[in-house]
C-alpha atoms as a PDB file:
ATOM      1  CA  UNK A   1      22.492 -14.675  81.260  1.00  0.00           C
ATOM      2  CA  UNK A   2      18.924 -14.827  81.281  1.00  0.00           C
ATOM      3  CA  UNK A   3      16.375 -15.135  84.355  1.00  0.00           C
ATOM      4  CA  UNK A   4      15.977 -19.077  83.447  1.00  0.00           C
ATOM      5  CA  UNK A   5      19.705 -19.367  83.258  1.00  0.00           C
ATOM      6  CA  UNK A   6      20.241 -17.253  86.587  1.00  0.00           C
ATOM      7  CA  UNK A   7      18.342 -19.720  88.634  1.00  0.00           C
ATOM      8  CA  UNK A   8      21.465 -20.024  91.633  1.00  0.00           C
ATOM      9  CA  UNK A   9      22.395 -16.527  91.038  1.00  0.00           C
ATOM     10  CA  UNK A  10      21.165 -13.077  90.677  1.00  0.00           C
ATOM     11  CA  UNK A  11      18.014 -12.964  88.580  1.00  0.00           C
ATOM     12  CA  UNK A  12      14.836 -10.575  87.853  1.00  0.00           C
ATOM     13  CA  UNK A  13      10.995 -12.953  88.261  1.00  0.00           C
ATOM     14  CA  UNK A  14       8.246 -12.280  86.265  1.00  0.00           C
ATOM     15  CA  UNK A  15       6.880  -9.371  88.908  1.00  0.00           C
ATOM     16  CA  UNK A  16       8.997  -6.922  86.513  1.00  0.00           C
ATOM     17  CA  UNK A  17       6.570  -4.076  84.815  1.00  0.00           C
ATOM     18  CA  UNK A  18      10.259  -3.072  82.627  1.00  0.00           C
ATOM     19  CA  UNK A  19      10.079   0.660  84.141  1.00  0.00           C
ATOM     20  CA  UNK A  20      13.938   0.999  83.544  1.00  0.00           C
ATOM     21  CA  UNK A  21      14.624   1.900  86.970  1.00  0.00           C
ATOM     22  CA  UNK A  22      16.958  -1.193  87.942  1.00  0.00           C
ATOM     23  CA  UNK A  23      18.597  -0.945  84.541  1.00  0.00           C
ATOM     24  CA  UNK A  24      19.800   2.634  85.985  1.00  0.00           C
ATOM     25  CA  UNK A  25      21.296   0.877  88.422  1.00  0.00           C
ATOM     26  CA  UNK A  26      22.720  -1.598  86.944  1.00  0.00           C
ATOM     27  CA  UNK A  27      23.601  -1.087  83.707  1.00  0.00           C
ATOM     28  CA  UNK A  28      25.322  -3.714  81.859  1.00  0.00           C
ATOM     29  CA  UNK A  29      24.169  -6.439  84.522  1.00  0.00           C
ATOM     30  CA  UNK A  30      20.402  -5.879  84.212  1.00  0.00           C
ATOM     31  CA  UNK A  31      19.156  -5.348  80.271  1.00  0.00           C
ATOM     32  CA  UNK A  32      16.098  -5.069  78.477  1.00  0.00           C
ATOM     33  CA  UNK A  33      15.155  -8.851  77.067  1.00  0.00           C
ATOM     34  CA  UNK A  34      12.272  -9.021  75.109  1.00  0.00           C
ATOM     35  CA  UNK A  35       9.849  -6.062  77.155  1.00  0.00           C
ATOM     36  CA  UNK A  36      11.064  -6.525  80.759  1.00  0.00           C
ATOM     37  CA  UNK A  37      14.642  -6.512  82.347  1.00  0.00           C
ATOM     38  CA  UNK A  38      16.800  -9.463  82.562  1.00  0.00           C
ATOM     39  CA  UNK A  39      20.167 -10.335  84.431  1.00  0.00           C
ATOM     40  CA  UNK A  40      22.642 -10.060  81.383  1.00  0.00           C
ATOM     41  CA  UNK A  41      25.466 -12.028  83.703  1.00  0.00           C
ATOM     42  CA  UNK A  42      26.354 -12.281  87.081  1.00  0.00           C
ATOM     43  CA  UNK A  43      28.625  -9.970  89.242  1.00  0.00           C
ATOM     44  CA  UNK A  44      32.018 -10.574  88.983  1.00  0.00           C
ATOM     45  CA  UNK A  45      33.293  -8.680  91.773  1.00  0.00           C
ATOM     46  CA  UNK A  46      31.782  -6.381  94.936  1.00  0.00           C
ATOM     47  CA  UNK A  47      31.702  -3.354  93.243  1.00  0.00           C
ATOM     48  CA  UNK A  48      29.467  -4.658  90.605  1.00  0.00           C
ATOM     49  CA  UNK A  49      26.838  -6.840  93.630  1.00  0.00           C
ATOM     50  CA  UNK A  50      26.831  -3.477  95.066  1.00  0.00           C
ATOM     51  CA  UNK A  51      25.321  -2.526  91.916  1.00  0.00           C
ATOM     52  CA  UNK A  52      22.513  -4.874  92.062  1.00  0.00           C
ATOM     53  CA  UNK A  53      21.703  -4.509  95.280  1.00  0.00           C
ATOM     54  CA  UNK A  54      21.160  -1.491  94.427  1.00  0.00           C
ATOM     55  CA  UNK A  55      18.802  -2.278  91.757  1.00  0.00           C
ATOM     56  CA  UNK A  56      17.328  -4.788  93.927  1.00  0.00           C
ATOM     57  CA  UNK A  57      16.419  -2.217  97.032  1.00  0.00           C
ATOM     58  CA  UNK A  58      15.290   0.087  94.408  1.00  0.00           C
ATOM     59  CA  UNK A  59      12.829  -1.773  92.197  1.00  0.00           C
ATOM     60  CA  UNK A  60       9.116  -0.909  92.778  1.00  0.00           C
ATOM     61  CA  UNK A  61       7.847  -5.169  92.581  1.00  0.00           C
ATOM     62  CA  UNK A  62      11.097  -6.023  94.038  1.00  0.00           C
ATOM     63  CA  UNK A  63      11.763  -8.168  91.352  1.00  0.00           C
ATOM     64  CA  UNK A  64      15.642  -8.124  91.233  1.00  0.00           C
ATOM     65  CA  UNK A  65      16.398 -11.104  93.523  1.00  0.00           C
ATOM     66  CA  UNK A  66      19.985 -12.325  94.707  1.00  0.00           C
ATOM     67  CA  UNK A  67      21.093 -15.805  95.591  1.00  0.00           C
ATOM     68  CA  UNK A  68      19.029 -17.764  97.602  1.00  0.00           C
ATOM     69  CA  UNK A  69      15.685 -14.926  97.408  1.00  0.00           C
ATOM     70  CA  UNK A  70      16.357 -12.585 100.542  1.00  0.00           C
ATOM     71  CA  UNK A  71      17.293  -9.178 100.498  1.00  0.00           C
ATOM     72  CA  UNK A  72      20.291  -7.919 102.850  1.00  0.00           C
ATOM     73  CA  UNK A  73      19.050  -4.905 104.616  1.00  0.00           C
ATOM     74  CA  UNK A  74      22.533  -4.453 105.133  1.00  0.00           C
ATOM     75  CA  UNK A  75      23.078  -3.944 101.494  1.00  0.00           C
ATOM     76  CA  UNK A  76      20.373  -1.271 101.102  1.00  0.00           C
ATOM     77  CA  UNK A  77      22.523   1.430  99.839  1.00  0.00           C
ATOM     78  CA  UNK A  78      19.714   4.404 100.531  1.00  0.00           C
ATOM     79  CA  UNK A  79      19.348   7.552 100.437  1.00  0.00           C
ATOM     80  CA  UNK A  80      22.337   7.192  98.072  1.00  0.00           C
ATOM     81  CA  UNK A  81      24.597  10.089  97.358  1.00  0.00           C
ATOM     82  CA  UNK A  82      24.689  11.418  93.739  1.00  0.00           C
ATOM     83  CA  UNK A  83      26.952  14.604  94.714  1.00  0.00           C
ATOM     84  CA  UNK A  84      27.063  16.351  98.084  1.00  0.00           C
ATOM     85  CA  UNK A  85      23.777  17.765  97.628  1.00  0.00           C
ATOM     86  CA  UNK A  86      21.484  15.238  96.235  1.00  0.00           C
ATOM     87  CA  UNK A  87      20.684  12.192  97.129  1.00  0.00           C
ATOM     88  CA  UNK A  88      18.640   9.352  95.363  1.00  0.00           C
ATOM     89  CA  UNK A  89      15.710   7.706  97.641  1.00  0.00           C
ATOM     90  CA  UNK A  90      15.359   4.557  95.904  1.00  0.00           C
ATOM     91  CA  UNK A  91      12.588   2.104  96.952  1.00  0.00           C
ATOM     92  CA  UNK A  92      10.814   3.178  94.282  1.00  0.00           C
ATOM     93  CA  UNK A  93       6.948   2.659  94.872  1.00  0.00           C
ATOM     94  CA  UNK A  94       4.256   1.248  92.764  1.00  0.00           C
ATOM     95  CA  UNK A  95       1.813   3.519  93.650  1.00  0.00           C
ATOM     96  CA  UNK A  96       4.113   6.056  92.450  1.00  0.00           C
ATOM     97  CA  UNK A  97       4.373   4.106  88.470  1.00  0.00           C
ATOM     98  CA  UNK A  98       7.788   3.352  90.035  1.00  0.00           C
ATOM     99  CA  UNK A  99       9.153   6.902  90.115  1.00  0.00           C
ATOM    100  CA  UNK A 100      12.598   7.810  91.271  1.00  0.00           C
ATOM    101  CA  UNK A 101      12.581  10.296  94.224  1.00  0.00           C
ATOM    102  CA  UNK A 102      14.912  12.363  95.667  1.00  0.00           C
ATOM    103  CA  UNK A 103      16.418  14.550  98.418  1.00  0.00           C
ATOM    104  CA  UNK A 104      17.898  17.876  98.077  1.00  0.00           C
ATOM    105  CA  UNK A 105      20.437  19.404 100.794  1.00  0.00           C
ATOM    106  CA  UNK A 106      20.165  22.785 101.649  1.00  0.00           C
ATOM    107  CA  UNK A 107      23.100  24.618 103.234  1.00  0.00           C
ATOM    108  CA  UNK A 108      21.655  25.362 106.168  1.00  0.00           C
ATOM    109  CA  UNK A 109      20.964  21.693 107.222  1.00  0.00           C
ATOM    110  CA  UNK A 110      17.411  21.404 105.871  1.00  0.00           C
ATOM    111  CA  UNK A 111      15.959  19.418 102.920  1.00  0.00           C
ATOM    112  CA  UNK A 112      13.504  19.225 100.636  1.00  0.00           C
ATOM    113  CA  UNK A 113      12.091  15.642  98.935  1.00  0.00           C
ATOM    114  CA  UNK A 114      11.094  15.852  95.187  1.00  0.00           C
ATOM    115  CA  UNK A 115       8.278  12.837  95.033  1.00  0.00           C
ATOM    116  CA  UNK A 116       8.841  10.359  97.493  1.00  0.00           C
ATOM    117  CA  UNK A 117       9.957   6.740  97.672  1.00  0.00           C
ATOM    118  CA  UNK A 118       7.124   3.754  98.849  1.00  0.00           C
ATOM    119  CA  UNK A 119       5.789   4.755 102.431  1.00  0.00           C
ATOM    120  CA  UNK A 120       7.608   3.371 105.292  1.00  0.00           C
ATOM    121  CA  UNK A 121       8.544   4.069 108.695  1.00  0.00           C
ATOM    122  CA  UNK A 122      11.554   2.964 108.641  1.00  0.00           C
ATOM    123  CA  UNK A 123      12.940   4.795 105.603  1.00  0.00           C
ATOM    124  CA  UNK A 124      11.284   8.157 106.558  1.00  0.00           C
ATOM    125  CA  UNK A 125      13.409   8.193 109.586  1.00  0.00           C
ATOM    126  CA  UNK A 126      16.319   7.296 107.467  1.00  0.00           C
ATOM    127  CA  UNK A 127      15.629  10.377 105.877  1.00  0.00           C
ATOM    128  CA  UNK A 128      14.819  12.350 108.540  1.00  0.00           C
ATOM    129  CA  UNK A 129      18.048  11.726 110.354  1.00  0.00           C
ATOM    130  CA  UNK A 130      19.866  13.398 107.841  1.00  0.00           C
ATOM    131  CA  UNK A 131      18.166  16.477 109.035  1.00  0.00           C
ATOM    132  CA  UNK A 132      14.638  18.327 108.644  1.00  0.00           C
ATOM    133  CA  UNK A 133      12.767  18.383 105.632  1.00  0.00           C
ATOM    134  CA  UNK A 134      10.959  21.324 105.369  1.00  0.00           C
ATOM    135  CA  UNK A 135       9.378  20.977 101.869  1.00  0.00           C
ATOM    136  CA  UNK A 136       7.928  18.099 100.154  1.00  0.00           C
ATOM    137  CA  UNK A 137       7.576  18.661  96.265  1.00  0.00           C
ATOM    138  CA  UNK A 138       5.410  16.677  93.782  1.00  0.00           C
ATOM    139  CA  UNK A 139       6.349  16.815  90.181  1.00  0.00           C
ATOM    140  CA  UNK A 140       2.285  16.223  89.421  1.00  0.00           C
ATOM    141  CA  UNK A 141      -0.370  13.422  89.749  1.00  0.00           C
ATOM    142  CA  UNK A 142       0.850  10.424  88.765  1.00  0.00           C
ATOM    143  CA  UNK A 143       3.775  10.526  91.888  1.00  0.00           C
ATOM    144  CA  UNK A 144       1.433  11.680  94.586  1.00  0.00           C
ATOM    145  CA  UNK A 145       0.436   8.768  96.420  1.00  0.00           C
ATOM    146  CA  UNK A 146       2.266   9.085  99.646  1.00  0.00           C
ATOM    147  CA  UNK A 147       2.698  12.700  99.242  1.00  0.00           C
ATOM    148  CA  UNK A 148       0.560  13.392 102.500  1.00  0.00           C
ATOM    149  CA  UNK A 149       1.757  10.858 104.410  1.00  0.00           C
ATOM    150  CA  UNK A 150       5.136  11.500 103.957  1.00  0.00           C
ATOM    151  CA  UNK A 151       4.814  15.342 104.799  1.00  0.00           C
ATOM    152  CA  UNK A 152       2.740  14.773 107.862  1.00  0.00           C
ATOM    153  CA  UNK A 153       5.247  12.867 109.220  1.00  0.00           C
ATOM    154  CA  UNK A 154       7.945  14.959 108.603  1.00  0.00           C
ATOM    155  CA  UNK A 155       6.049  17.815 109.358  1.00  0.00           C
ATOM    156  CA  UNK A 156       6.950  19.801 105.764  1.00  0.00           C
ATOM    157  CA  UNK A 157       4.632  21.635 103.792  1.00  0.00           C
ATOM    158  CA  UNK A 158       3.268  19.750 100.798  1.00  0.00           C
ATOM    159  CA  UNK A 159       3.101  21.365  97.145  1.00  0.00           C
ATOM    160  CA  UNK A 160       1.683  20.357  94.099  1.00  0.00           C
ATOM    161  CA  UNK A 161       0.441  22.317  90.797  1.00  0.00           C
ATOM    162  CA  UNK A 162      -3.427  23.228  90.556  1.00  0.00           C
ATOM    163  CA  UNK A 163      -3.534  21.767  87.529  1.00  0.00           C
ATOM    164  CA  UNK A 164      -2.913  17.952  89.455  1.00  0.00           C
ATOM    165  CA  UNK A 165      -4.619  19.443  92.954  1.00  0.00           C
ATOM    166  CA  UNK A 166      -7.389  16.840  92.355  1.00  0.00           C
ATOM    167  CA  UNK A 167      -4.659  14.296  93.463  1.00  0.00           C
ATOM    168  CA  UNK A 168      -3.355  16.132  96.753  1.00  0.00           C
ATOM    169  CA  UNK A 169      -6.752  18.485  97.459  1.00  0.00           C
ATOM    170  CA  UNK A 170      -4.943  18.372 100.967  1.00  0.00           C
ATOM    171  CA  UNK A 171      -1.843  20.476  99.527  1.00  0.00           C
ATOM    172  CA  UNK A 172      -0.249  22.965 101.810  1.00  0.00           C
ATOM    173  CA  UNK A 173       0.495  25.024  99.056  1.00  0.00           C
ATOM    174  CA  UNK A 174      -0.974  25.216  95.649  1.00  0.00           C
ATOM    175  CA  UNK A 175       1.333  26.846  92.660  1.00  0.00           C
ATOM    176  CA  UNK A 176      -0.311  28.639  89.896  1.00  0.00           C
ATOM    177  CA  UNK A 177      -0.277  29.597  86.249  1.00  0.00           C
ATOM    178  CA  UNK A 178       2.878  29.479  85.143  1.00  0.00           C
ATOM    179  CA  UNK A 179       5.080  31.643  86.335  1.00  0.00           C
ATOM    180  CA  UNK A 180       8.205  30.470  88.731  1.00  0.00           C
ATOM    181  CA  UNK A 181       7.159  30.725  92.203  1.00  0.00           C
ATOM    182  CA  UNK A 182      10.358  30.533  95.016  1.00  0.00           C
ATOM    183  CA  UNK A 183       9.846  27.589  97.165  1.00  0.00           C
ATOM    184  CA  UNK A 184      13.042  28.931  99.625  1.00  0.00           C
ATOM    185  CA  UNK A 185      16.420  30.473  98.967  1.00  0.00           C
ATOM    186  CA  UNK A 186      17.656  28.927  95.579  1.00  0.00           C
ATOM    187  CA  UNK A 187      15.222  26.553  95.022  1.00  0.00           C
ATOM    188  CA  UNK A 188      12.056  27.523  92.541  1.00  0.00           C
ATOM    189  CA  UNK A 189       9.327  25.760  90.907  1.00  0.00           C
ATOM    190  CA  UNK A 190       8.472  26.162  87.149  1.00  0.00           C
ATOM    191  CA  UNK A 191       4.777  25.176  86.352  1.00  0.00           C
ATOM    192  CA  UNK A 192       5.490  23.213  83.211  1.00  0.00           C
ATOM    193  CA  UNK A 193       2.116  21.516  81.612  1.00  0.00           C
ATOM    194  CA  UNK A 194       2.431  18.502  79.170  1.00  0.00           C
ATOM    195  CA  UNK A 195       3.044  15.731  80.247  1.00  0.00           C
ATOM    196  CA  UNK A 196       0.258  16.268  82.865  1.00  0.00           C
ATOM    197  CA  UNK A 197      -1.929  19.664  82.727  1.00  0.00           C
ATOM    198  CA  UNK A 198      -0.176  20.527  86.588  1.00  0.00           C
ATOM    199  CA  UNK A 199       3.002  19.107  85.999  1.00  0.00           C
ATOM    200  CA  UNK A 200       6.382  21.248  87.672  1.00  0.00           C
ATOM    201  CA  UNK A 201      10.242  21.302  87.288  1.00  0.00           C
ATOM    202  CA  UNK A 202      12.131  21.842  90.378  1.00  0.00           C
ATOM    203  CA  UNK A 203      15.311  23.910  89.772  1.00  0.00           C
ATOM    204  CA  UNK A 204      17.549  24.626  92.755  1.00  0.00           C
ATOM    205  CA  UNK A 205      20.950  26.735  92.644  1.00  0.00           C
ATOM    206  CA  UNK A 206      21.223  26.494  88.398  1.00  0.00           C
ATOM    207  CA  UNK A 207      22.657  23.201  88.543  1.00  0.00           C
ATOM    208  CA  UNK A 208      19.627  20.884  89.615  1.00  0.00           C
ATOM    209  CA  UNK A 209      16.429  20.129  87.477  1.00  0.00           C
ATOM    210  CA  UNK A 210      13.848  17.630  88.709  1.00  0.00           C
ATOM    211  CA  UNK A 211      11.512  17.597  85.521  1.00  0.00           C
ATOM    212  CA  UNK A 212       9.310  15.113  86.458  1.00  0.00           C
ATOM    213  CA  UNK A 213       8.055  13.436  84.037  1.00  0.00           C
ATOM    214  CA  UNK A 214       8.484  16.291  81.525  1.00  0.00           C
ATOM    215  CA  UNK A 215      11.797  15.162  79.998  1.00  0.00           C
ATOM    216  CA  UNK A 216      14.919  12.540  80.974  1.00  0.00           C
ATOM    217  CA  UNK A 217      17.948  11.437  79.701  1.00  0.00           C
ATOM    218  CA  UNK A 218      17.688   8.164  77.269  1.00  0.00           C
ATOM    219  CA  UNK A 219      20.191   5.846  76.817  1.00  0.00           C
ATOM    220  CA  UNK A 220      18.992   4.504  73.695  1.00  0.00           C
ATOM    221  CA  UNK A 221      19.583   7.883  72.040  1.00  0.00           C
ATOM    222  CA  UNK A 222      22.287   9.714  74.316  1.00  0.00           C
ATOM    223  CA  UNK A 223      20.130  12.385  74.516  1.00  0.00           C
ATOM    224  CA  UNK A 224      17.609  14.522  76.296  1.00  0.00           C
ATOM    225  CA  UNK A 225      13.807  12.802  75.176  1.00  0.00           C
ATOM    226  CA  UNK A 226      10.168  13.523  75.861  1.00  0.00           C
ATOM    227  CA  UNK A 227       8.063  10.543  76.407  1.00  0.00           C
ATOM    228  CA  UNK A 228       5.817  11.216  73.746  1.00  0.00           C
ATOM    229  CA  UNK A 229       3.586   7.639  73.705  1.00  0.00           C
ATOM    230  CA  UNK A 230       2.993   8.372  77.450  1.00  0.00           C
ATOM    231  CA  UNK A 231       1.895  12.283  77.766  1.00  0.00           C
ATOM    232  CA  UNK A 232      -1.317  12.785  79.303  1.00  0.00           C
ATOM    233  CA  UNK A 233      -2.566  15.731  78.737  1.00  0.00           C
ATOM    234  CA  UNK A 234      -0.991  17.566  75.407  1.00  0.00           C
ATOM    235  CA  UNK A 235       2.424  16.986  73.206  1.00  0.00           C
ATOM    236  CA  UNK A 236       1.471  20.522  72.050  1.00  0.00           C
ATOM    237  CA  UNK A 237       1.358  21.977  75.639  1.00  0.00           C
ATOM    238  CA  UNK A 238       4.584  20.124  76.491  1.00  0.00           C
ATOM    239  CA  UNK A 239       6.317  21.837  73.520  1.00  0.00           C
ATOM    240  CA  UNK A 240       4.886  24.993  74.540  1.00  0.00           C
ATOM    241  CA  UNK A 241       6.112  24.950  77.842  1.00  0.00           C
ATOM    242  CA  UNK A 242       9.716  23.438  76.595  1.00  0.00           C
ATOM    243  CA  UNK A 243       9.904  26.524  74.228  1.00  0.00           C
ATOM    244  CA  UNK A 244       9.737  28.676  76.944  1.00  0.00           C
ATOM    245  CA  UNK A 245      11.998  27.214  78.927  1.00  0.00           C
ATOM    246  CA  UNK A 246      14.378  26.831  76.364  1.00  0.00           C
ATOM    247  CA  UNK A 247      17.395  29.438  76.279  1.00  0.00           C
ATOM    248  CA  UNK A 248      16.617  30.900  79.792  1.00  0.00           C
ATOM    249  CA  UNK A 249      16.855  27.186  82.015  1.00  0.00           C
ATOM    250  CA  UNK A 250      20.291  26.942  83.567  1.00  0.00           C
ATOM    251  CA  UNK A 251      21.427  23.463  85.366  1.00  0.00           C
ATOM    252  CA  UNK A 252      23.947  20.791  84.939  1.00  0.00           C
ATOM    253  CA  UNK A 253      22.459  17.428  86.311  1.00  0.00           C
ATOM    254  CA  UNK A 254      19.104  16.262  85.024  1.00  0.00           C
ATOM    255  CA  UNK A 255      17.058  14.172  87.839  1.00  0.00           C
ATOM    256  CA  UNK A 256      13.669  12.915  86.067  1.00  0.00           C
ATOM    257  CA  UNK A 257      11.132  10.842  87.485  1.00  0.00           C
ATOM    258  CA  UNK A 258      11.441   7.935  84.723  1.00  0.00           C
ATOM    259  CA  UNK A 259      14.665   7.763  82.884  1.00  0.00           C
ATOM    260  CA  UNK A 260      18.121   7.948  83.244  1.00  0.00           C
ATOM    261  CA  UNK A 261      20.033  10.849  85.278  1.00  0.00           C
ATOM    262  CA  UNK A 262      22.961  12.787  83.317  1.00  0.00           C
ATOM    263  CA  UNK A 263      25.141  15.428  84.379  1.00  0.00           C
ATOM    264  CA  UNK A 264      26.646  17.635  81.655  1.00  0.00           C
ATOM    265  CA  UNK A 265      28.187  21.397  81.269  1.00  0.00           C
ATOM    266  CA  UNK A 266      25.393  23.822  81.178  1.00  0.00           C
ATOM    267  CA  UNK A 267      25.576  25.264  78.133  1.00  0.00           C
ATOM    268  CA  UNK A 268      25.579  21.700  76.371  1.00  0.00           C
ATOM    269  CA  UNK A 269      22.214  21.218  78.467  1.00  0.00           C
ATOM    270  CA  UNK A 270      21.096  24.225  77.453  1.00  0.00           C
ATOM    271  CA  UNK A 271      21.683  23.660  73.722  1.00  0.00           C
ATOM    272  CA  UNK A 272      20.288  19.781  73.828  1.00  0.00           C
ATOM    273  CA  UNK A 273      16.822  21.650  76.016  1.00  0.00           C
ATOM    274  CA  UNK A 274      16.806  23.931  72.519  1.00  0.00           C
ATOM    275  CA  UNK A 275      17.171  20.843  70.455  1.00  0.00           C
ATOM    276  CA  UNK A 276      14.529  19.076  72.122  1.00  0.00           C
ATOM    277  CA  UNK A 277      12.029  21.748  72.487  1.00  0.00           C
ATOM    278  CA  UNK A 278      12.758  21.823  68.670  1.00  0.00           C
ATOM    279  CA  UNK A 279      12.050  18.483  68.357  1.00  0.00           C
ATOM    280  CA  UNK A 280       8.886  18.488  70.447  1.00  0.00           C
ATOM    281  CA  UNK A 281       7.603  21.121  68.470  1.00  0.00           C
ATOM    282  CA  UNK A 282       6.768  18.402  65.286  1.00  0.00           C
ATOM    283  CA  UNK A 283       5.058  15.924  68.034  1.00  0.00           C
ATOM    284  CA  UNK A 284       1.676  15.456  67.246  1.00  0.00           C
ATOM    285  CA  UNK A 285      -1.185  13.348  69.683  1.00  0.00           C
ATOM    286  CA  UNK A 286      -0.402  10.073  69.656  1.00  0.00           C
ATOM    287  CA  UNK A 287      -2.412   7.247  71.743  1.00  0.00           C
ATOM    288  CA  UNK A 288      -0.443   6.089  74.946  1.00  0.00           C
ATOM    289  CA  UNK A 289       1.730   3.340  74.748  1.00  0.00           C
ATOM    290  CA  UNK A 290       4.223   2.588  77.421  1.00  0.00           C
ATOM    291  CA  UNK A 291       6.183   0.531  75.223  1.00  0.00           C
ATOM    292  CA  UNK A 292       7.437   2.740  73.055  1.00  0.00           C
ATOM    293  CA  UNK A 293       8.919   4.801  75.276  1.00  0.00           C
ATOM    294  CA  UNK A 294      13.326   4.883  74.269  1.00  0.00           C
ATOM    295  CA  UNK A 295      14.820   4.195  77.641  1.00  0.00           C
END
């Protein structure tokens, strides 16, 4: 059902910016309805309210609202596990254009936070009582806002690209060109301009990629996708730096900033990355517009 139809169950107000992230969540319970997400009908048993709250704790205006308005901090399913060495941050931030974050286990008890979720307290010692994070990685400008913040109280070492360092000049450590550079044991950043002239994929162990805003997986096509209407600095550059990538990048779960997650057998990742970089190849400039964008 619809938001005015949902009014004594779950629903989603007119906060919603339609950045896809509770639809993640959610999907099948919380749609797309005309340019912003709607409750499509209510849960119909706990597995499927855990779902929303979910959605709910995650969504940057915290539009997704249960039954009677208020949030259950006791429902707040995050850091949520995605495997046993990843975990999703939720509480996606406005500040951040509603990115997802997340938080990568290392074996030797450590982590390391690609992007971050909105700044709190509270959740950073969530996080931090899971164990030490060491690193702090931005994918480029657009998720840096609490970048700092978060670092300085975790006492990790901050990186971003120089291509973005106008939007952490405070960086611990600055990556260059484009050539991977080893962040720790198994973990390396690839300087990958596009979507932004400093944006970086995170790879860790061949089976992780945190791209960013460089590419996701869209339902709508069931496929890997650039967001073309919303590239910043150069569709050319972003093919460029997908060619390259192509044929050599090894990993099985995609983790993007905006846009679905998908795990799949390497070498069918590898052959959609060649399709795509393919693809992005007959992009041409094209003047932003977020709603074009094929969740």
């Amino acid at each position: 059902m619809g938001t005015e139809q949902a009014e004594h169950g779950w629903q989603v107000d007119g906060r919603c910016t339609n950045c896809d992230v509770a639809r993640q969540l959610a999907p099948g319970l919380i749609g797309e309805v005309g340019g912003r997400s709607a409750v499509l009908r209510q849960p119909r048993d706990a597995a499927e309210t855990g779902l929303l709250h979910a959605a709910a704790h995650a969504c940057p205006t915290r539009s997704v609202r249960p039954p009677g308005g208020r949030l259950d901090a006791a429902q707040d399913p995050f850091p949520l596990a995605l495997d046993d060495t990843v975990r999703l941050c939720g509480h996606n931030s406005p500040h951040t254009a509603g990115a997802n974050s997340y938080l990568l286990h290392r074996p030797d008890g450590t982590s390391l936070m690609v992007d971050t979720p909105r700044w709190s307290p509270a959740l950073a010692a969530r996080h931090e009582a899971l164990g030490p994070v060491t690193d702090l990685l931005l994918t480029h400008r657009d998720h840096a806002a609490h970048g700092r913040r978060y670092a300085d109280r975790f006492g990790a070492r901050l990186w971003i690209h120089e291509g973005d360092l106008d939007a952490a000049p405070d960086a611990d450590r600055v990556l260059r060109g484009t050539e991977p550079t080893e962040i720790t044991d198994g973990v390396l950043a690839l300087p990958f301009p596009g979507h932004t002239r400093g944006s970086v994929l995170y790879l860790a162990d061949e089976r992780y990629c945190f791209s960013g805003d460089s590419f996701y997986w869209s339902r709508t096509t069931a496929d890997l996708e650039v967001a073309e209407s919303v590239t910043w600095y150069s569709v050319q550059e972003l093919a460029a730096s997908l060619t390259r990538a192509a044929g050599r990048l090894r990993f099985e779960w995609l983790l993007p900033g905006h846009g679905d997650r998908r795990r799949l057998p390497e070498d069918e990742m590898a052959s959609r990355l060649q399709h795509l970089a393919a693809r992005t190849r007959e992009l041409r400039p094209r003047p932003v517009d977020f709603t074009a964008v094929r969740w």
